[in-house]
Protein backbone atom coordinates (compact mmCIF):
# COMPACT_ATOMS: atom_id res chain seq x y z
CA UNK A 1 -86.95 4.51 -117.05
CA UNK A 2 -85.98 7.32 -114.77
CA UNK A 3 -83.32 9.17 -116.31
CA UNK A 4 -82.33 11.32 -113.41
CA UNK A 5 -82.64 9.98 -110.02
CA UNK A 6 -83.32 11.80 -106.86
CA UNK A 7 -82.17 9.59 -104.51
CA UNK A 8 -78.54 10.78 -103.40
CA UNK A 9 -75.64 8.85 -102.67
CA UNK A 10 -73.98 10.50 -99.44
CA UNK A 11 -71.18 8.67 -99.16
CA UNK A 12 -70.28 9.93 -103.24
CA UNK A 13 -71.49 13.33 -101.93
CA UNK A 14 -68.62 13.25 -99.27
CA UNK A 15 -66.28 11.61 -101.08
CA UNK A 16 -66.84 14.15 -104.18
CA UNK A 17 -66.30 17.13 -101.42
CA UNK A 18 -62.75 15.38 -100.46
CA UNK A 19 -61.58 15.51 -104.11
CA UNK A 20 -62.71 19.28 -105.07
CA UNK A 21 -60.68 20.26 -101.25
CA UNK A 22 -57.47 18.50 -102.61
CA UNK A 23 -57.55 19.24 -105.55
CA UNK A 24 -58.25 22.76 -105.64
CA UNK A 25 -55.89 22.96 -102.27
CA UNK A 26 -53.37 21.34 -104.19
CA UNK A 27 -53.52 23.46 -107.23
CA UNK A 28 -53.28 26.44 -105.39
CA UNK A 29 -50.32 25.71 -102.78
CA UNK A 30 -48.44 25.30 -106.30
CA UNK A 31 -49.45 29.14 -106.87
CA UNK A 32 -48.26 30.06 -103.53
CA UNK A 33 -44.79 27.78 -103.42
CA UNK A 34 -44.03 29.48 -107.03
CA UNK A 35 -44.43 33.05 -105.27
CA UNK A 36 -42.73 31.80 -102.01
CA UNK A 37 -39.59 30.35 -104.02
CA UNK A 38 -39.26 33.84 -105.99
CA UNK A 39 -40.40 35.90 -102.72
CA UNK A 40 -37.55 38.75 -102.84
CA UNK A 41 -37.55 39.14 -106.18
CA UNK A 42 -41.94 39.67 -105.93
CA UNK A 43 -41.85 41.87 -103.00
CA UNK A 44 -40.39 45.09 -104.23
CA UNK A 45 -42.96 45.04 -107.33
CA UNK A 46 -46.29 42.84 -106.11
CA UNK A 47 -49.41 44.53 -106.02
CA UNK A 48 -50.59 45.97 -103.22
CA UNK A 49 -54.69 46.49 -103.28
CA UNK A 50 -55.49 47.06 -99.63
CA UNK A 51 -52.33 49.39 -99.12
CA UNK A 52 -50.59 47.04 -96.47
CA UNK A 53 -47.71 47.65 -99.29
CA UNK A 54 -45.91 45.54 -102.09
CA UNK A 55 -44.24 43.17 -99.32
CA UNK A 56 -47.37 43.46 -96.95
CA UNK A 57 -49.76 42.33 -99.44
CA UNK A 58 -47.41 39.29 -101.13
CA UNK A 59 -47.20 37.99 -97.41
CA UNK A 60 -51.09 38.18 -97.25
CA UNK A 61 -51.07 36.30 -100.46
CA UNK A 62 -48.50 33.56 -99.27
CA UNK A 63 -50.65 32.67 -96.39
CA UNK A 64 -54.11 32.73 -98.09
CA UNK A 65 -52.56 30.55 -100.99
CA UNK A 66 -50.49 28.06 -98.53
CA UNK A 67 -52.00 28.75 -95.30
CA UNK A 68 -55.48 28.42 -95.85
CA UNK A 69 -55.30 25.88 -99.32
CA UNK A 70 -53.63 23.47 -96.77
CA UNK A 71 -55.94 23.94 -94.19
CA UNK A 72 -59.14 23.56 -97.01
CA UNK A 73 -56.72 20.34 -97.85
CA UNK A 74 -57.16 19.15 -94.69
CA UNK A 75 -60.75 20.10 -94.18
CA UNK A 76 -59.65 22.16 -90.86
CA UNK A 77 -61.12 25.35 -90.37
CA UNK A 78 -62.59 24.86 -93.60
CA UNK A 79 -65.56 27.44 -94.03
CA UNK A 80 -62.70 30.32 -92.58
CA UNK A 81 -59.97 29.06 -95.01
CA UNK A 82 -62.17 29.18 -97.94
CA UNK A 83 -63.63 32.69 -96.97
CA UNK A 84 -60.11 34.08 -97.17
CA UNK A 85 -59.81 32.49 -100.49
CA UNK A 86 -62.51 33.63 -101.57
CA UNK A 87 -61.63 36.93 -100.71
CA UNK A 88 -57.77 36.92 -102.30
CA UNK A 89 -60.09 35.72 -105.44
CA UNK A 90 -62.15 38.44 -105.67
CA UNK A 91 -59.58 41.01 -105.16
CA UNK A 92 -57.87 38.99 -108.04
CA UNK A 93 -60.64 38.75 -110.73
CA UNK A 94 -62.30 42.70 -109.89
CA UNK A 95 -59.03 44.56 -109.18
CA UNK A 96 -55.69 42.71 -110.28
CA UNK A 97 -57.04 41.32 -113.71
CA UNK A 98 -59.54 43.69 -114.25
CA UNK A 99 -61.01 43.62 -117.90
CA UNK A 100 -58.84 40.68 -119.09
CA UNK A 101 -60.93 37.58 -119.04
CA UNK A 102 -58.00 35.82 -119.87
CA UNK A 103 -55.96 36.00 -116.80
CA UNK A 104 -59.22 36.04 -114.42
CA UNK A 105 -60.51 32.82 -115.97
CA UNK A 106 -58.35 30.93 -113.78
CA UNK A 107 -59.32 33.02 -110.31
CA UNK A 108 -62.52 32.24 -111.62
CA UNK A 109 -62.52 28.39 -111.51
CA UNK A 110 -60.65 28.55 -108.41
CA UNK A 111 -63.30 30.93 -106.96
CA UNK A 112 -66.57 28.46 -108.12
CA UNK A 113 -65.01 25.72 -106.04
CA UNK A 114 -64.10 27.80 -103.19
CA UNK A 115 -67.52 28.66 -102.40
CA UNK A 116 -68.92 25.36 -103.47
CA UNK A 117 -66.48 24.32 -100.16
CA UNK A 118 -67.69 27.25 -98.41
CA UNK A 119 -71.46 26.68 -99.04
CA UNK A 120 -71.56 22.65 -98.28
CA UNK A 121 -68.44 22.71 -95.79
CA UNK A 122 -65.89 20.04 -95.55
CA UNK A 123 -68.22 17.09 -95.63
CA UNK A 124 -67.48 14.04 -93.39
CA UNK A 125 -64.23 13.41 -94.76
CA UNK A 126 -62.59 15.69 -92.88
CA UNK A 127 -60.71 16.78 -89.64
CA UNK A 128 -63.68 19.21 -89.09
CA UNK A 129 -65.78 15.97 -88.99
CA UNK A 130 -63.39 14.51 -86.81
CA UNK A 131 -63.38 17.28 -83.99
CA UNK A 132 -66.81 18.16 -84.14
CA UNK A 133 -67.57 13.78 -82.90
């Protein structure tokens, strides 16, 4: 008895892609509405990293976390969306949270599945997919 198989199932392979883009879109457009809803109260004292200042960078971080998690939702400009991610992430976990494991656990997780999406891309399930026919 064979306990690991190497034939792959595709269509779970695709499938599998659509629920890690929703999910972790979803997860993190809740991340950027919290920040949106409390947006002039954030600006005057939000990091600012790449000097673009406090209300600069929160702007950056607004569209990366609703902008581009909705277009990795949709699987539309997918490999570009999760590039930017991936970029706010790293600026998270090396500069923001710096030395505390505990708040860059989270940026993290989110940053594992960002590149899983940017590594395998969209998958068929997608509006990539759909434009590329």
């Amino acid at each position: 008895m064979k306990l690991l198989s190497t034939k792959v199932n595709t269509g779970m392979v695709h499938f599998s892609l659509l629920l890690l883009r929703v999910g972790l879109g979803l997860m993190m457009m809740v991340h950027g509405w919290q920040k949106l809803q409390r947006f002039s109260e954030m600006a005057a004292q939000f990091a600012d990293p790449l000097h673009v200042g406090t209300r600069g960078s929160l702007v950056l971080v607004l569209f990366s976390e609703l902008g581009c998690a909705f277009l990795v939702m949709l699987g539309l400009l997918t490999r570009f969306a999760a590039l930017v991610l991936l970029i706010q992430l790293c600026i998270v976990v090396l500069i923001i949270h710096r030395g505390d494991f505990g708040h860059q656990e989270l940026g993290l997780h989110f940053l594992l599945g960002y590149l899983v999406i940017l590594l395998c891309g969209p998958g068929r399930i997608s509006v990539d997919r759909l434009i590329a026919r």
